[in-house]
PDB file of N, CA and C in Angstrom:
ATOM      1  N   UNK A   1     -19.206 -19.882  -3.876  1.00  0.00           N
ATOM      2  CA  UNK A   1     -18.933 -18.899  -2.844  1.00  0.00           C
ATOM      3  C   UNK A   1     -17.445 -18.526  -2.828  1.00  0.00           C
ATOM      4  N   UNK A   2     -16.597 -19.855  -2.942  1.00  0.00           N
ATOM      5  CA  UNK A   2     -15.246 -19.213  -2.869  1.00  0.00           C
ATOM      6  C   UNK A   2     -14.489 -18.559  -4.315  1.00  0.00           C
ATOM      7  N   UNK A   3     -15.081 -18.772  -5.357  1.00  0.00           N
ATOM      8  CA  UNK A   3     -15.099 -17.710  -6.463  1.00  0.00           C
ATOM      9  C   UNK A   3     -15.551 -16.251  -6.380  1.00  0.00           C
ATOM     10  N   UNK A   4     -16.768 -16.382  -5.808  1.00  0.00           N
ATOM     11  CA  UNK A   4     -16.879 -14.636  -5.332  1.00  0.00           C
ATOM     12  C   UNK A   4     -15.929 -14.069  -4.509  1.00  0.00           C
ATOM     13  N   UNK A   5     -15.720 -14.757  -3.640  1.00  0.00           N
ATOM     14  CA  UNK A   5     -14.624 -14.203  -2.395  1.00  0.00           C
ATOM     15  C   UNK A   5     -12.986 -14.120  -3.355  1.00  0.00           C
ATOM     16  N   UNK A   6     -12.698 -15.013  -4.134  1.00  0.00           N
ATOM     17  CA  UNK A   6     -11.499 -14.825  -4.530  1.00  0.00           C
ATOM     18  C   UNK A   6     -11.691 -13.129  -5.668  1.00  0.00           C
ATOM     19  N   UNK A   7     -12.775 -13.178  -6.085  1.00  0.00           N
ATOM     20  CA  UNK A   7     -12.886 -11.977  -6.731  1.00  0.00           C
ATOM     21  C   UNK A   7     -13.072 -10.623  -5.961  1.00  0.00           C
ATOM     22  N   UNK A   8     -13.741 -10.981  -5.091  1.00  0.00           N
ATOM     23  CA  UNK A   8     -13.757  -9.836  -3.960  1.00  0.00           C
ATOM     24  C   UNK A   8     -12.537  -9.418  -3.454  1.00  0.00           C
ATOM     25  N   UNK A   9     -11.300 -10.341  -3.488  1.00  0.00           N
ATOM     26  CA  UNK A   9     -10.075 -10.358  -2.336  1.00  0.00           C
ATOM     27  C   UNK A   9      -9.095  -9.523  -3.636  1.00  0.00           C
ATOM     28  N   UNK A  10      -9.263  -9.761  -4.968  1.00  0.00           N
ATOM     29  CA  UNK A  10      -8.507  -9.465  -6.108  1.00  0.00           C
ATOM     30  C   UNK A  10      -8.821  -7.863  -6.384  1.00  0.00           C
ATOM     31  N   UNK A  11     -10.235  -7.944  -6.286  1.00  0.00           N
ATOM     32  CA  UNK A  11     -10.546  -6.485  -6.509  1.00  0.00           C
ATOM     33  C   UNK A  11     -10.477  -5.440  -5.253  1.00  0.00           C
ATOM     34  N   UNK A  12     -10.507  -5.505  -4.517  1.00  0.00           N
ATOM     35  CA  UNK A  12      -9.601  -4.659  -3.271  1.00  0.00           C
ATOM     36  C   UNK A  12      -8.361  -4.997  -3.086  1.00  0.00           C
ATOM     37  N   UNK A  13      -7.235  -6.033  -3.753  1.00  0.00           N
ATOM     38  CA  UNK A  13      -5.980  -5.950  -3.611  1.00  0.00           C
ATOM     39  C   UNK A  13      -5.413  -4.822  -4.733  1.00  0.00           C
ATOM     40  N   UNK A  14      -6.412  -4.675  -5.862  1.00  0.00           N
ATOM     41  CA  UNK A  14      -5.878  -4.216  -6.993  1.00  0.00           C
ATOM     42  C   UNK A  14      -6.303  -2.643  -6.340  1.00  0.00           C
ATOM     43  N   UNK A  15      -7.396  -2.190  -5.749  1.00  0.00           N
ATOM     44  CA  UNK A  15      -7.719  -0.951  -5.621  1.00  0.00           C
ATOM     45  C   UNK A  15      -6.957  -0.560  -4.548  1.00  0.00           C
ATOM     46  N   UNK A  16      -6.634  -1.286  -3.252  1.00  0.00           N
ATOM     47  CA  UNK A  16      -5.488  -0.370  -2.078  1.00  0.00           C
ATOM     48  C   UNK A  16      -4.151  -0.887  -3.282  1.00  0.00           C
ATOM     49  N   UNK A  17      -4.100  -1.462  -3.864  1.00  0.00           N
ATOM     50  CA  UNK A  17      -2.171  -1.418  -4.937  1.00  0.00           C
ATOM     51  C   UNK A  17      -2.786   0.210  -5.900  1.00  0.00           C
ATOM     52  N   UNK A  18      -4.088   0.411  -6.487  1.00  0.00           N
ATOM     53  CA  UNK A  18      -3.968   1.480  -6.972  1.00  0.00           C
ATOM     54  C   UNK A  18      -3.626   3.073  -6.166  1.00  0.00           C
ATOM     55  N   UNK A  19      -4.563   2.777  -5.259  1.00  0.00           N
ATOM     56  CA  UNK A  19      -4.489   4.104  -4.362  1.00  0.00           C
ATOM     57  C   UNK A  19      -3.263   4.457  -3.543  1.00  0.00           C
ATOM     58  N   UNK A  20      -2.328   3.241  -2.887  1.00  0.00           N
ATOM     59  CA  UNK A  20      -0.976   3.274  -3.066  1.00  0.00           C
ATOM     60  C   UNK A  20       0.023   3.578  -4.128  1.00  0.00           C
ATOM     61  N   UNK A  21      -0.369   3.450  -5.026  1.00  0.00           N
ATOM     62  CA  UNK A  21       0.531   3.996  -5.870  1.00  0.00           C
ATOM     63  C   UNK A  21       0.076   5.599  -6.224  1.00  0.00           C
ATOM     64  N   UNK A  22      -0.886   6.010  -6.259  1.00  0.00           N
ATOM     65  CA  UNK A  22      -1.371   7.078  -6.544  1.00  0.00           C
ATOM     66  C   UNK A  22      -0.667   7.928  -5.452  1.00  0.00           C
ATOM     67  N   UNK A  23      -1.055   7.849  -4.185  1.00  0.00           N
ATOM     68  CA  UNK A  23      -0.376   8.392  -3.202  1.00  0.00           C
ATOM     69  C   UNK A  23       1.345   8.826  -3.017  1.00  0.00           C
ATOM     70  N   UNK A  24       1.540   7.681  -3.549  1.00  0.00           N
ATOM     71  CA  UNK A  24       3.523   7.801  -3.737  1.00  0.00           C
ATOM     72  C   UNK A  24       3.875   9.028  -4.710  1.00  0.00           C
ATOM     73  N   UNK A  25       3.074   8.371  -5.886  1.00  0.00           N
ATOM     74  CA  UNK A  25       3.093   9.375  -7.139  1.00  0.00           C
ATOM     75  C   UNK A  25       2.913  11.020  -6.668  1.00  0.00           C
ATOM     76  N   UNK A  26       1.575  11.085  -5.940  1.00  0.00           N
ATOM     77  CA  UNK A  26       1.468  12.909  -5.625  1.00  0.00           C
ATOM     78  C   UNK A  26       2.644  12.853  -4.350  1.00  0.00           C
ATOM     79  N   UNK A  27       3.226  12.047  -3.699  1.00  0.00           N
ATOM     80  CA  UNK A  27       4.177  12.582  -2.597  1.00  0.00           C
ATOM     81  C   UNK A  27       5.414  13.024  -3.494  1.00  0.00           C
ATOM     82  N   UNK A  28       5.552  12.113  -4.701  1.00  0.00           N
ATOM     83  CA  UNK A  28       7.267  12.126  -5.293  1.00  0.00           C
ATOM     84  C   UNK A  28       6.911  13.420  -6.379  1.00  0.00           C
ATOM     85  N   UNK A  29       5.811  13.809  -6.913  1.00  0.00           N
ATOM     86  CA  UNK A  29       5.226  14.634  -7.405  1.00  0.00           C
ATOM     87  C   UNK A  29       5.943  16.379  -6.828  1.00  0.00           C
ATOM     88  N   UNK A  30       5.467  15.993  -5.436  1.00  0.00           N
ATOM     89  CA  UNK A  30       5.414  17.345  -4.914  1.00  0.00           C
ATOM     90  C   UNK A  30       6.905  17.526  -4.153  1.00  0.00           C
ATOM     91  N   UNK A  31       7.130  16.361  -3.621  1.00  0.00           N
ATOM     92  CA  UNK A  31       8.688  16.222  -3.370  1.00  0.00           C
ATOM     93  C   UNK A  31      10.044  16.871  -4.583  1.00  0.00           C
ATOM     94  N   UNK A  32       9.479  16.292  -5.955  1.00  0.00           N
ATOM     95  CA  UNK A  32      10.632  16.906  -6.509  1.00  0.00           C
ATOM     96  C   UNK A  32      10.611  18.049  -7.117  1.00  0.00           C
ATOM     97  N   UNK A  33       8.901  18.963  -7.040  1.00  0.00           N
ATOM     98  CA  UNK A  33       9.080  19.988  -7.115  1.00  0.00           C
ATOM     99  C   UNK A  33       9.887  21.362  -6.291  1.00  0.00           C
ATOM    100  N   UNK A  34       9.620  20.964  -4.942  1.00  0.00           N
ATOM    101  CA  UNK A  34      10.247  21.396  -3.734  1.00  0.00           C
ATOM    102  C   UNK A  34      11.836  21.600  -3.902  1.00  0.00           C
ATOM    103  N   UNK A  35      12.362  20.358  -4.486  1.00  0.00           N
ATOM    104  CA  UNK A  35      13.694  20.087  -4.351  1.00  0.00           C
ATOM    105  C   UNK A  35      14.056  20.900  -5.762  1.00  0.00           C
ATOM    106  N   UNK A  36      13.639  20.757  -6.501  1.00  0.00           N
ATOM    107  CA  UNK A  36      14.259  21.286  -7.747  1.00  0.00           C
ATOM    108  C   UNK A  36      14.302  22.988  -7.457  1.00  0.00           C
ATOM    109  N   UNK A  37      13.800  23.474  -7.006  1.00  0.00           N
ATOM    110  CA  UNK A  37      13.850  25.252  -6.311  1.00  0.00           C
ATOM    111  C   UNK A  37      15.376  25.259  -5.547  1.00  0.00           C
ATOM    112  N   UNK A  38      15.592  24.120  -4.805  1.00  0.00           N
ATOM    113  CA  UNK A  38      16.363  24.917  -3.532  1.00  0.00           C
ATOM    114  C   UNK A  38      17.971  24.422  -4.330  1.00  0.00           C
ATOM    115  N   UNK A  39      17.625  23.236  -5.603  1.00  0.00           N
ATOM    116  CA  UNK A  39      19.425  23.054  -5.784  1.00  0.00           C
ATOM    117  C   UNK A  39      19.934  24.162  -6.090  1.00  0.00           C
ATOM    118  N   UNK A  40      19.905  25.058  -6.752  1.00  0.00           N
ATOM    119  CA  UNK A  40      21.214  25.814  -7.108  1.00  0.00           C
ATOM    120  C   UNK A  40      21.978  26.859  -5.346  1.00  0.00           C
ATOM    121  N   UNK A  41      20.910  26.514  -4.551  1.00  0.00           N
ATOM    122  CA  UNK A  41      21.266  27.013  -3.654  1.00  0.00           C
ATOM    123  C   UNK A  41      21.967  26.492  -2.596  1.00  0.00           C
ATOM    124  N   UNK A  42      22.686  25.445  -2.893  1.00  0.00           N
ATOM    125  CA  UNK A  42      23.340  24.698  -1.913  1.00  0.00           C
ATOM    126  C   UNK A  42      24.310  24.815  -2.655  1.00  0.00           C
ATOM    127  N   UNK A  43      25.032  25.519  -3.276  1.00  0.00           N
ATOM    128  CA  UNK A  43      26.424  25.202  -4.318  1.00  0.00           C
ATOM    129  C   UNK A  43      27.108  26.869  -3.122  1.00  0.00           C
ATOM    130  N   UNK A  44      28.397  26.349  -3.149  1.00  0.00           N
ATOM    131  CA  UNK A  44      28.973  27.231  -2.331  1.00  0.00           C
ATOM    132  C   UNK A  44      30.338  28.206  -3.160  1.00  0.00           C
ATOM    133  N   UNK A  45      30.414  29.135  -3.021  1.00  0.00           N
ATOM    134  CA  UNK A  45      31.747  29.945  -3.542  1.00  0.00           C
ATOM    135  C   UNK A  45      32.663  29.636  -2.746  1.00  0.00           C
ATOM    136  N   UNK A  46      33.872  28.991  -3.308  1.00  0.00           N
ATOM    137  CA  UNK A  46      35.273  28.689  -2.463  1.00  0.00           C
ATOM    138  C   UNK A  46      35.966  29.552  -3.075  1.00  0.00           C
ATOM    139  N   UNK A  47      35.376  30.212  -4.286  1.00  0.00           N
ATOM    140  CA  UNK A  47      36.820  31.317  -4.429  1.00  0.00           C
ATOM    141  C   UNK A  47      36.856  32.688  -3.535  1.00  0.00           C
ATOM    142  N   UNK A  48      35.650  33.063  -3.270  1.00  0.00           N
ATOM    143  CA  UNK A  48      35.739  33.740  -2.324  1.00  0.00           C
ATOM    144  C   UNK A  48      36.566  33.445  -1.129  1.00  0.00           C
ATOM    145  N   UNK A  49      36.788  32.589  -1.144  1.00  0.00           N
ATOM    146  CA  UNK A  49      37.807  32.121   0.098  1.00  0.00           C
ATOM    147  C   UNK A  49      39.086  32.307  -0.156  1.00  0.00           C
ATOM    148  N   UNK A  50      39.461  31.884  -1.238  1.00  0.00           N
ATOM    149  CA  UNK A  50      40.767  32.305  -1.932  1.00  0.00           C
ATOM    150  C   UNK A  50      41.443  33.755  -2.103  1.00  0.00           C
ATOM    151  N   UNK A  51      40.322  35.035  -1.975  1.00  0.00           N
ATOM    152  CA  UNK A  51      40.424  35.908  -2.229  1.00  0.00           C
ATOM    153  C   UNK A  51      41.274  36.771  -1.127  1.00  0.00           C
ATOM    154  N   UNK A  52      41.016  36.034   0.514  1.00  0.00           N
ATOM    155  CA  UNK A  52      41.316  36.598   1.337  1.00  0.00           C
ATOM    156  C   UNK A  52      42.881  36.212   1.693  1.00  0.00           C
ATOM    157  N   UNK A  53      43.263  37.463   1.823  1.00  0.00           N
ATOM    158  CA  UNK A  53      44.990  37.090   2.246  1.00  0.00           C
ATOM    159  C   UNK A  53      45.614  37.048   3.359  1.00  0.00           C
ATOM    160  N   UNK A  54      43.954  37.339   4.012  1.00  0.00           N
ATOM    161  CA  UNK A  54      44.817  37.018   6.072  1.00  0.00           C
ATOM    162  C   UNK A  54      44.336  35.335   5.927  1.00  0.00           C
ATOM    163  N   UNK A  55      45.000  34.627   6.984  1.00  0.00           N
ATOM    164  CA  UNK A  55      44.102  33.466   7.421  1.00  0.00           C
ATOM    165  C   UNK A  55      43.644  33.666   8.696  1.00  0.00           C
ATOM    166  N   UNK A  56      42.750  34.439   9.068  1.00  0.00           N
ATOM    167  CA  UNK A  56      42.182  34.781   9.918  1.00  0.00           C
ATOM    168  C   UNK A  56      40.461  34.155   9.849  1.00  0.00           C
ATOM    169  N   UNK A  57      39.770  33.673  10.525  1.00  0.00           N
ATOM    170  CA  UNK A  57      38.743  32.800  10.785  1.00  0.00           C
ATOM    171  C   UNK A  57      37.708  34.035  10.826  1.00  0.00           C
ATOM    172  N   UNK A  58      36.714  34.111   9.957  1.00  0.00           N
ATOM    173  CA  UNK A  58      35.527  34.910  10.232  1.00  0.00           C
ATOM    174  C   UNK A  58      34.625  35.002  11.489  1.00  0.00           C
ATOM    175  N   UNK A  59      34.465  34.001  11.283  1.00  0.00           N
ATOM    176  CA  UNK A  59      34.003  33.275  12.835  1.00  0.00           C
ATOM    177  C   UNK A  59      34.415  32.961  13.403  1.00  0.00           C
ATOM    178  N   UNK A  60      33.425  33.301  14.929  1.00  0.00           N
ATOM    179  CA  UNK A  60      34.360  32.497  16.238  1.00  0.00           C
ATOM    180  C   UNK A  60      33.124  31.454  16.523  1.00  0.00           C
ATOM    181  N   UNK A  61      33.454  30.394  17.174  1.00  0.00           N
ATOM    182  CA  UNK A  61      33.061  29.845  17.989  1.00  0.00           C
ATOM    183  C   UNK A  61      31.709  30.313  18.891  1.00  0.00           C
ATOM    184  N   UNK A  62      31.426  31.375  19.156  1.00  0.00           N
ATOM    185  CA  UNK A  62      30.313  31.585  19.661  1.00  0.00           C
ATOM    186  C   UNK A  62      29.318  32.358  18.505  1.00  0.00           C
ATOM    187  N   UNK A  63      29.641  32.848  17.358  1.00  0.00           N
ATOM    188  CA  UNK A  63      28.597  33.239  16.882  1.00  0.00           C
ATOM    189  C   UNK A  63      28.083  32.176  16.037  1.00  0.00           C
ATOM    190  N   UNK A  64      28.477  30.945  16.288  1.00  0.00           N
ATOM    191  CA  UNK A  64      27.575  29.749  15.314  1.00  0.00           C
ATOM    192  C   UNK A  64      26.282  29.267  15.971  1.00  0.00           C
ATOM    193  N   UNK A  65      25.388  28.917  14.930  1.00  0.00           N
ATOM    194  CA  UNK A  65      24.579  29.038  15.631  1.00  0.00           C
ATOM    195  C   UNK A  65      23.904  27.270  15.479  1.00  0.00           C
ATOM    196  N   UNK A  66      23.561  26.329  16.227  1.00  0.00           N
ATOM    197  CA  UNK A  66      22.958  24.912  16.283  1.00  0.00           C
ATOM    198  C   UNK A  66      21.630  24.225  16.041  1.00  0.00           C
ATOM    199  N   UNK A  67      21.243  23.721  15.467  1.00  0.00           N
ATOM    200  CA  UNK A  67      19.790  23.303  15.464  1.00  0.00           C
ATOM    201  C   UNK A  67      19.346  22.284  16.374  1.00  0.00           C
ATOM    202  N   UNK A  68      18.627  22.368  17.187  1.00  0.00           N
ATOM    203  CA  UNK A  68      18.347  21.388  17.747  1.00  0.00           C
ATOM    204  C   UNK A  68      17.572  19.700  17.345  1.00  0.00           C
ATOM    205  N   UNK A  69      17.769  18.552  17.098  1.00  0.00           N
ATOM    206  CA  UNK A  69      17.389  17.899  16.873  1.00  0.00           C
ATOM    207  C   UNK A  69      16.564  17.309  17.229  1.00  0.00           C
ATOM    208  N   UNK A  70      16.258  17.672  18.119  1.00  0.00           N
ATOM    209  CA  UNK A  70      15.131  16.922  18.983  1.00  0.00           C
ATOM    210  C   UNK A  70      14.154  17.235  18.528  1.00  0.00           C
ATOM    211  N   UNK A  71      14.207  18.554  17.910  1.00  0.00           N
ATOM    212  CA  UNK A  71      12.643  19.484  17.388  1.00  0.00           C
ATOM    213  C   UNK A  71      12.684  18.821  15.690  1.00  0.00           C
ATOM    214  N   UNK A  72      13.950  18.755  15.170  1.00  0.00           N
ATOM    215  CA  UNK A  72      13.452  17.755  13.748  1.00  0.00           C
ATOM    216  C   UNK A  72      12.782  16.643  13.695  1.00  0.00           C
ATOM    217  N   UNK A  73      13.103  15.803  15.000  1.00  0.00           N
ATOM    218  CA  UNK A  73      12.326  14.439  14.855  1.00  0.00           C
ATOM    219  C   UNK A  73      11.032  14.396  15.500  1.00  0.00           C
ATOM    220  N   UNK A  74      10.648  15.110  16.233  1.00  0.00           N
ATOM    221  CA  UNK A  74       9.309  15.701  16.522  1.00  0.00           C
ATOM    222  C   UNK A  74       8.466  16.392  15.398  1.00  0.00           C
ATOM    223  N   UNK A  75       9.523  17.195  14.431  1.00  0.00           N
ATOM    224  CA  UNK A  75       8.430  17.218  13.221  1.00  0.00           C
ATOM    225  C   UNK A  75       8.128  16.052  12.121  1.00  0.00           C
ATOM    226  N   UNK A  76       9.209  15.699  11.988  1.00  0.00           N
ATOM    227  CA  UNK A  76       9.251  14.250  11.126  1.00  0.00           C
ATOM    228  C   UNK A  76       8.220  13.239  11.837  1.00  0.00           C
ATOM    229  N   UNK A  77       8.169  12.711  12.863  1.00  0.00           N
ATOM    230  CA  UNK A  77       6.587  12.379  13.716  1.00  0.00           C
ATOM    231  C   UNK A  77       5.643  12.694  13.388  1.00  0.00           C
ATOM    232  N   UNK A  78       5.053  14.078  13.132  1.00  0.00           N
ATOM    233  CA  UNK A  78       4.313  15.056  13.216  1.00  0.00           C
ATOM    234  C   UNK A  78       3.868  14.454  11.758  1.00  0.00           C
ATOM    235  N   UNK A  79       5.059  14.739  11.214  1.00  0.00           N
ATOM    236  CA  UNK A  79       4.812  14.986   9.507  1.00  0.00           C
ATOM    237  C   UNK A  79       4.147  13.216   8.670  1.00  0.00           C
ATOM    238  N   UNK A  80       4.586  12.063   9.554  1.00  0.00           N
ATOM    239  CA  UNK A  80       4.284  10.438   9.578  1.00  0.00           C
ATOM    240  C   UNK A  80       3.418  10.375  10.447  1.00  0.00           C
ATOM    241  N   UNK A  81       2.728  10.938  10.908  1.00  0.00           N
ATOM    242  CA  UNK A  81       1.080  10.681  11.448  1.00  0.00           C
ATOM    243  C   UNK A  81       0.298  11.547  10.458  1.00  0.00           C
ATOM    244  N   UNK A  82       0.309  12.515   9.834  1.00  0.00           N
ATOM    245  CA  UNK A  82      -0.197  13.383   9.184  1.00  0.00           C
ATOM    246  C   UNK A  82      -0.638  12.205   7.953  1.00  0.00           C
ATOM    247  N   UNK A  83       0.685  11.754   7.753  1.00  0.00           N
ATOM    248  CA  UNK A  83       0.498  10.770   5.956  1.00  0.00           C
ATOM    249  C   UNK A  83      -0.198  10.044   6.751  1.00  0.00           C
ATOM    250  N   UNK A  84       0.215   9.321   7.565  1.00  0.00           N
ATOM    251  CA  UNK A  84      -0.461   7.901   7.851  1.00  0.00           C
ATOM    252  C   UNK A  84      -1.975   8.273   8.213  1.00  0.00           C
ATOM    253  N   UNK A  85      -2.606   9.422   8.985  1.00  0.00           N
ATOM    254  CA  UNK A  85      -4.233   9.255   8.798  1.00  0.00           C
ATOM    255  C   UNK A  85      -4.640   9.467   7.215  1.00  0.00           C
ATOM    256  N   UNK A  86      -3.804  10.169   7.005  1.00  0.00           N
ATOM    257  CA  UNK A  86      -4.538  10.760   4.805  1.00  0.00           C
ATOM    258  C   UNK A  86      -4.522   9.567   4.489  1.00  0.00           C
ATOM    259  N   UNK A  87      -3.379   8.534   4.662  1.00  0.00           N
ATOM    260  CA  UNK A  87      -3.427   7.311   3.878  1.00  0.00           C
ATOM    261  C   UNK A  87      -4.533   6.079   4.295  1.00  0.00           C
ATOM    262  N   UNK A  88      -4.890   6.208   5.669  1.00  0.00           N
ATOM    263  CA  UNK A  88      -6.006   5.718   6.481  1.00  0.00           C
ATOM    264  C   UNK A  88      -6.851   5.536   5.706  1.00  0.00           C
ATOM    265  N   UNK A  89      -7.391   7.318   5.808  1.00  0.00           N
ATOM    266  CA  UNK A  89      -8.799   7.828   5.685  1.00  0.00           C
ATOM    267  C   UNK A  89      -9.026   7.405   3.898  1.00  0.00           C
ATOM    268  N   UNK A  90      -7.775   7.583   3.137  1.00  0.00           N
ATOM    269  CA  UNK A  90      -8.215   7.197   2.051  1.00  0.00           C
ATOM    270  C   UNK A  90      -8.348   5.803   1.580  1.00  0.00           C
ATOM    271  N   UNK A  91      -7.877   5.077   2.369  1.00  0.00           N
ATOM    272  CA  UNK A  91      -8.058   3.263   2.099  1.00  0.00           C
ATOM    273  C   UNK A  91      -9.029   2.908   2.223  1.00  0.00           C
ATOM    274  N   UNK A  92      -9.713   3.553   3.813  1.00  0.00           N
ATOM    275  CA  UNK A  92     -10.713   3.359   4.021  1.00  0.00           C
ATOM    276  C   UNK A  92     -11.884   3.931   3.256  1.00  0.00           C
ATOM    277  N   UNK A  93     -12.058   4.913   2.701  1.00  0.00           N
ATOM    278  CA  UNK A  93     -13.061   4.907   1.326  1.00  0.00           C
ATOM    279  C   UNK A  93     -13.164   4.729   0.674  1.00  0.00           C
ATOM    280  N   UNK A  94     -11.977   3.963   0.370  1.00  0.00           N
ATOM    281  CA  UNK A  94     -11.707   3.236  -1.136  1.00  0.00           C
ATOM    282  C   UNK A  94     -12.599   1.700  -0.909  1.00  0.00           C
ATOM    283  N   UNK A  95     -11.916   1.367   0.371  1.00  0.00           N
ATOM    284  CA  UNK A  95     -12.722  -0.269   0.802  1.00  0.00           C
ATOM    285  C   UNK A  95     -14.068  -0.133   1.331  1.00  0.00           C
ATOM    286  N   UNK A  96     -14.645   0.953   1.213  1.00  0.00           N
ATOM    287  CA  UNK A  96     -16.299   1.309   1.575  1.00  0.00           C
ATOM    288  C   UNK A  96     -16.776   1.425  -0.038  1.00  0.00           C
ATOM    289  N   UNK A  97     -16.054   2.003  -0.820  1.00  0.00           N
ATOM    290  CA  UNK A  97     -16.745   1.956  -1.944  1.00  0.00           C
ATOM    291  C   UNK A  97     -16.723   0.857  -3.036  1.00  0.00           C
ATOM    292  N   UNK A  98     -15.172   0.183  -2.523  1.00  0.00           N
ATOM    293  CA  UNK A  98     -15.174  -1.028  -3.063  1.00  0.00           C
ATOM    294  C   UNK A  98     -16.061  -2.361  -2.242  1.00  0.00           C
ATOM    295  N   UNK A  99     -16.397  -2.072  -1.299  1.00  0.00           N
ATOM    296  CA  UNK A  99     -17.338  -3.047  -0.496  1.00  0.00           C
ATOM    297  C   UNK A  99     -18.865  -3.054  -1.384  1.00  0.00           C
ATOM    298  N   UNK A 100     -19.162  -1.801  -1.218  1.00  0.00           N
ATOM    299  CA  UNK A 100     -20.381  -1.053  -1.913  1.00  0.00           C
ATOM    300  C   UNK A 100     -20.941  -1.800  -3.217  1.00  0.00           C
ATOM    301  N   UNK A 101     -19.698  -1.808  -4.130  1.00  0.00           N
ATOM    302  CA  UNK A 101     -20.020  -1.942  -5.235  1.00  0.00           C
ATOM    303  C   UNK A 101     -19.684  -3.415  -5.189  1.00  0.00           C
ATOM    304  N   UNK A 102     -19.099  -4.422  -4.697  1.00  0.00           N
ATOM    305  CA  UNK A 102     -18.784  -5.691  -4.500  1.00  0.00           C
ATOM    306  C   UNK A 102     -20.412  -6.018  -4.650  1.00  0.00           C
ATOM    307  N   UNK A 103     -20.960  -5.549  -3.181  1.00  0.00           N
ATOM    308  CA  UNK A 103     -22.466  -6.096  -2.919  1.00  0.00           C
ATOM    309  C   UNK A 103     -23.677  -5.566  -3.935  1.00  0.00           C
ATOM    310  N   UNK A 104     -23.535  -4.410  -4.701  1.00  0.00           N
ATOM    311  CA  UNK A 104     -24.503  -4.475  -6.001  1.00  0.00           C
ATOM    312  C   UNK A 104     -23.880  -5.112  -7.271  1.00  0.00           C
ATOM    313  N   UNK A 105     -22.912  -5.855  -6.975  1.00  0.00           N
ATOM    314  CA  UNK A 105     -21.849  -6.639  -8.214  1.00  0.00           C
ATOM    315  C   UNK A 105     -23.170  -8.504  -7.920  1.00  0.00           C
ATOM    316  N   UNK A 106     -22.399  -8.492  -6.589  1.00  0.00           N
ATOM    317  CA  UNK A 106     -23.156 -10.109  -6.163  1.00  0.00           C
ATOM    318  C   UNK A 106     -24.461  -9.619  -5.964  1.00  0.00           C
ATOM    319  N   UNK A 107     -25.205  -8.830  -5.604  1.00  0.00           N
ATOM    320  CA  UNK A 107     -26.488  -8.478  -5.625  1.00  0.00           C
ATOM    321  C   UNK A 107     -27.425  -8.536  -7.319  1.00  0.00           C
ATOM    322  N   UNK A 108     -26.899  -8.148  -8.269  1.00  0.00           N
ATOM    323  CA  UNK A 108     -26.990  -8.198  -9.573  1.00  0.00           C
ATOM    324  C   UNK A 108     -26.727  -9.852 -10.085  1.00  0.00           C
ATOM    325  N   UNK A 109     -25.376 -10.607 -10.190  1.00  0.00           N
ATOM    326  CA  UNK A 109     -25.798 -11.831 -10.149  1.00  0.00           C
ATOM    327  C   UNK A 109     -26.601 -12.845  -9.576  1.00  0.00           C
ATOM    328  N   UNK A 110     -26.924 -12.474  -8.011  1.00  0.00           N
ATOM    329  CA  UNK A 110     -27.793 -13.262  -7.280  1.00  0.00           C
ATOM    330  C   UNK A 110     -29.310 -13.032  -7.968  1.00  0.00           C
ATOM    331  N   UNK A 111     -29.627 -12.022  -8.675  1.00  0.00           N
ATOM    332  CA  UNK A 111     -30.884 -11.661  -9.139  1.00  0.00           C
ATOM    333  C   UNK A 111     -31.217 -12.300 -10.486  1.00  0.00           C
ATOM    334  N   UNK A 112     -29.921 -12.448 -10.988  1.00  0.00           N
ATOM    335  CA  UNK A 112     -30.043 -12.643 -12.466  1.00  0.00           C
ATOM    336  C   UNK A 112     -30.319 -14.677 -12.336  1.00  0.00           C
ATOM    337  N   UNK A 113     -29.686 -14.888 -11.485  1.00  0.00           N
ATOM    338  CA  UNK A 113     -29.909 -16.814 -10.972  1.00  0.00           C
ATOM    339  C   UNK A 113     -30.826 -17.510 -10.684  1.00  0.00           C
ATOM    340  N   UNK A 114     -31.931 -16.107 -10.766  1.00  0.00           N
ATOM    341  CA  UNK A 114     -33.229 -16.384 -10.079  1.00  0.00           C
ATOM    342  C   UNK A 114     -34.257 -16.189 -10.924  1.00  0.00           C
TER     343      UNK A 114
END
């Protein structure tokens, strides 16, 4: 009995370590596609700055404009409940199908003993 169970405990450690990794893989997947679009757009012209011969400030003080933070970490929330049910919902069918097939695994040896 405790040979089946150690095989049972091995083969759902190995399938939530697979589906975890699978998951990382399509997040870092799609993550560095995202990112690879927006670099060249964070590089800034300072010679344009150089060009100007007043030192006079483009801006004032009131036309800048602030992001509020409160609304980033409310999406970042948003965005870590979102993963965390996908990652749920998919463990959990992984350990229904790995349950599944556990019991026509020992169902098949229990038959064959007999």
């Amino acid at each position: 009995m405790a040979k089946k169970f150690g095989k049972f405990l091995l083969f759902s450690a190995a399938a939530a370590s697979a589906a975890a990794g699978a998951y990382y893989f399509m997040k870092k997947k799609n993550s560095s596609e995202e990112d690879s679009v927006d670099d060249f757009d964070d590089f800034d012209d300072f010679s344009e700055d150089l060009d100007d011969d007043t030192n006079e400030k483009t801006e004032s003080a009131d036309d800048r404009s602030y992001v509020n933070l409160g609304q980033a970490k409310d999406e970042i929330k948003e965005d870590v409940k979102k993963a965390s049910e996908t990652l749920t919902n998919t463990l959990s069918d992984i350990a229904s199908e790995t349950v599944e097939k556990t019991e026509e695994l020992f169902n098949d040896e229990d038959s064959a003993k007999k």
